[in-house]
C-alpha atoms as a PDB file:
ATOM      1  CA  UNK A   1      61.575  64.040 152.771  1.00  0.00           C
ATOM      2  CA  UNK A   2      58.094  64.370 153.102  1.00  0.00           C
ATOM      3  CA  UNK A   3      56.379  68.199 153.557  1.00  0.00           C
ATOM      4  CA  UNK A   4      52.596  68.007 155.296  1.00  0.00           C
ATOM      5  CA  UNK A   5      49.519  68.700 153.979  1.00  0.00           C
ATOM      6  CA  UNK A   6      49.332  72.011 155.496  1.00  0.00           C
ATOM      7  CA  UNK A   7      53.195  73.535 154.391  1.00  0.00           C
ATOM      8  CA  UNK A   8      52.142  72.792 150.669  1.00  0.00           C
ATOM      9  CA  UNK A   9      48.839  74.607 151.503  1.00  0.00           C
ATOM     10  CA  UNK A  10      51.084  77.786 153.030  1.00  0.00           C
ATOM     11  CA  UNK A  11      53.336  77.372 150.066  1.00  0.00           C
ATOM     12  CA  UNK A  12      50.634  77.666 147.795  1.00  0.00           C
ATOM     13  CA  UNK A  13      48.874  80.932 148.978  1.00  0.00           C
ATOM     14  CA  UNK A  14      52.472  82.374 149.011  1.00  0.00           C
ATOM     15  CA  UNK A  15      52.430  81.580 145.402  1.00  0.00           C
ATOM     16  CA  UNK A  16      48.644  82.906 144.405  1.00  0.00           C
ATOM     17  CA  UNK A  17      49.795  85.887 146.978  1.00  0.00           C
ATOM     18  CA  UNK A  18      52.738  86.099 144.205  1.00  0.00           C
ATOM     19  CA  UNK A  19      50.756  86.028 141.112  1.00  0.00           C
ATOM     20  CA  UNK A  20      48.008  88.165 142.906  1.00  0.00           C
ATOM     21  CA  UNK A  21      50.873  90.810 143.383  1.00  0.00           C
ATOM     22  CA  UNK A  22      52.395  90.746 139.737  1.00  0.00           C
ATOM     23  CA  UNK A  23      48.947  90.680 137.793  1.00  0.00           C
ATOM     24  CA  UNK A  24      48.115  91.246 134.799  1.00  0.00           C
ATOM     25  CA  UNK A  25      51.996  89.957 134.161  1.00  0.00           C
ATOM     26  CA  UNK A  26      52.928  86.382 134.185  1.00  0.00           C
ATOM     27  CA  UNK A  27      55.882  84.744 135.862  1.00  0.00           C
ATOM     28  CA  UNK A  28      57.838  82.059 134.775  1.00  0.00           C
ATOM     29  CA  UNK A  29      58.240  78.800 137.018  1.00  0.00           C
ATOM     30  CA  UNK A  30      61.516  79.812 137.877  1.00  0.00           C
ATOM     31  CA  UNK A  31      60.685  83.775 138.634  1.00  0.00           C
ATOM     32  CA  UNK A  32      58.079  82.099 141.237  1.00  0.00           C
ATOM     33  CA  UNK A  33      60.747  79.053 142.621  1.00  0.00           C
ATOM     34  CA  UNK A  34      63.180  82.195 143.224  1.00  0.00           C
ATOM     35  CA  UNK A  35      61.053  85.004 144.794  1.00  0.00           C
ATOM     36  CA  UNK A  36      59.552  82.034 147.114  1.00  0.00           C
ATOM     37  CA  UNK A  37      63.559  80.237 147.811  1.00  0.00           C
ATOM     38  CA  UNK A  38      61.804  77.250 146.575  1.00  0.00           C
ATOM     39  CA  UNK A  39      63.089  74.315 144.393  1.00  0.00           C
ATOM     40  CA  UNK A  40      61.797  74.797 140.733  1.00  0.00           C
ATOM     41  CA  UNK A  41      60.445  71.278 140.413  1.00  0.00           C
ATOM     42  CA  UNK A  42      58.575  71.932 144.231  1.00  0.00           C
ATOM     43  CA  UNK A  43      56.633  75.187 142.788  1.00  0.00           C
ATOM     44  CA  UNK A  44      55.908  73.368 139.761  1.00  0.00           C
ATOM     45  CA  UNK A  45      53.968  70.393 141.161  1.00  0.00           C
ATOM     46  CA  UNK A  46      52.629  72.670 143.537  1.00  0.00           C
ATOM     47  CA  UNK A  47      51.593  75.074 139.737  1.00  0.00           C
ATOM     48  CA  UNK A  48      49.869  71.952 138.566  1.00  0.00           C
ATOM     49  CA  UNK A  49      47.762  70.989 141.495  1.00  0.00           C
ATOM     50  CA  UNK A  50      46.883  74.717 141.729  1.00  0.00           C
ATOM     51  CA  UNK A  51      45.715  74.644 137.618  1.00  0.00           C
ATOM     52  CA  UNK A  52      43.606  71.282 138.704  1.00  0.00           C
ATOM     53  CA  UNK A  53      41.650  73.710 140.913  1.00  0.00           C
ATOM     54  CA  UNK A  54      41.601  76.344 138.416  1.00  0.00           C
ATOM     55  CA  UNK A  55      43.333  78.790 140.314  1.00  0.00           C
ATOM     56  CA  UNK A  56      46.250  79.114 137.593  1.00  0.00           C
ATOM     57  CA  UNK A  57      46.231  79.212 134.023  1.00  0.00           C
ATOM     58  CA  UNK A  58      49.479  77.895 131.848  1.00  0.00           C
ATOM     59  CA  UNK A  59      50.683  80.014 129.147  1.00  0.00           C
ATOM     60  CA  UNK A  60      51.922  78.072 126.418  1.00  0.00           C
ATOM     61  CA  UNK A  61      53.078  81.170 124.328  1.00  0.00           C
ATOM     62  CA  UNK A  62      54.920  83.692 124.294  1.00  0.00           C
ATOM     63  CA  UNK A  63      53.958  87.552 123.285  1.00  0.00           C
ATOM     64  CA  UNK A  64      54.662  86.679 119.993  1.00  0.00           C
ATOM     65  CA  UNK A  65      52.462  83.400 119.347  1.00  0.00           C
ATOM     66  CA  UNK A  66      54.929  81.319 119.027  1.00  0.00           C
ATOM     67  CA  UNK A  67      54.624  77.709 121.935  1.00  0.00           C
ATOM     68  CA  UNK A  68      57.085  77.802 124.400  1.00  0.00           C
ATOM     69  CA  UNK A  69      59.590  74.685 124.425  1.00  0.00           C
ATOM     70  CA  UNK A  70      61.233  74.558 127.504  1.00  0.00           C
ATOM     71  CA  UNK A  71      59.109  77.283 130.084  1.00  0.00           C
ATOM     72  CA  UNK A  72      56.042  78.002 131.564  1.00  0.00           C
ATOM     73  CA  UNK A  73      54.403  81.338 132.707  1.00  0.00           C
ATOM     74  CA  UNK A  74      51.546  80.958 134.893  1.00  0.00           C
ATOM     75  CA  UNK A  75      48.995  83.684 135.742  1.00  0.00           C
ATOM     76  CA  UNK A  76      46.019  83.690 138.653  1.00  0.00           C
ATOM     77  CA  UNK A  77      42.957  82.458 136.769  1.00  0.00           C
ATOM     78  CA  UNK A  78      40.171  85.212 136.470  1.00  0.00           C
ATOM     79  CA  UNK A  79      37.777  84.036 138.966  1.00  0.00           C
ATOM     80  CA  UNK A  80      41.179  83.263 141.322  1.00  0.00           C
ATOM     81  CA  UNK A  81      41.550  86.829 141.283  1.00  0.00           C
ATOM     82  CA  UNK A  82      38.594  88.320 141.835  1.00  0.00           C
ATOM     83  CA  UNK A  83      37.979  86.394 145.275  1.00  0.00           C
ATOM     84  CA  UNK A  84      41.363  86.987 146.303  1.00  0.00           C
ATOM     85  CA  UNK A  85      40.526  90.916 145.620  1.00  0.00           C
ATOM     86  CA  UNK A  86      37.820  90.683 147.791  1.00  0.00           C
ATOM     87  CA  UNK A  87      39.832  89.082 150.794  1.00  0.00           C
ATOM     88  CA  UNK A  88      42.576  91.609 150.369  1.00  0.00           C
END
């Protein structure tokens, strides 16, 4: 099944509307897949395109420094947020 350009685009301000509302906090891949009723592997290519444009940033570790195996935790980029602050 194929989704069109402009559903992934929709799907993809829900998610930066997502981060935008949890910030400074990060969500985990799944957190994002469940608040949005998405499929996990969906949000994530969706995450991934999103870090091309630099809108996301991956965190790799957790509070305590250690690299994450199995999960990601994403978080609006800096310069993400601050134009979405300015349209909100």
């Amino acid at each position: 099944m194929k989704i069109s350009n402009n559903k992934v685009e929709k799907i993809s301000e829900q998610i930066l509307s997502l981060l935008y509302s949890k910030s400074p906090n990060s969500l985990f891949t799944s957190d994002i897949a469940r608040e949005l009723a998405r499929d996990e592997e969906f949000v994530k290519k969706i995450l991934y395109d999103l870090r091309k444009n630099k809108l996301v940033v991956l965190i790799t570790k957790n509070p305590k420094g250690k690299d994450y195996l199995r999960r990601q935790r994403w978080v609006m980029s800096d310069s993400a947020y601050k134009i979405y602050k300015t349209y909100q």
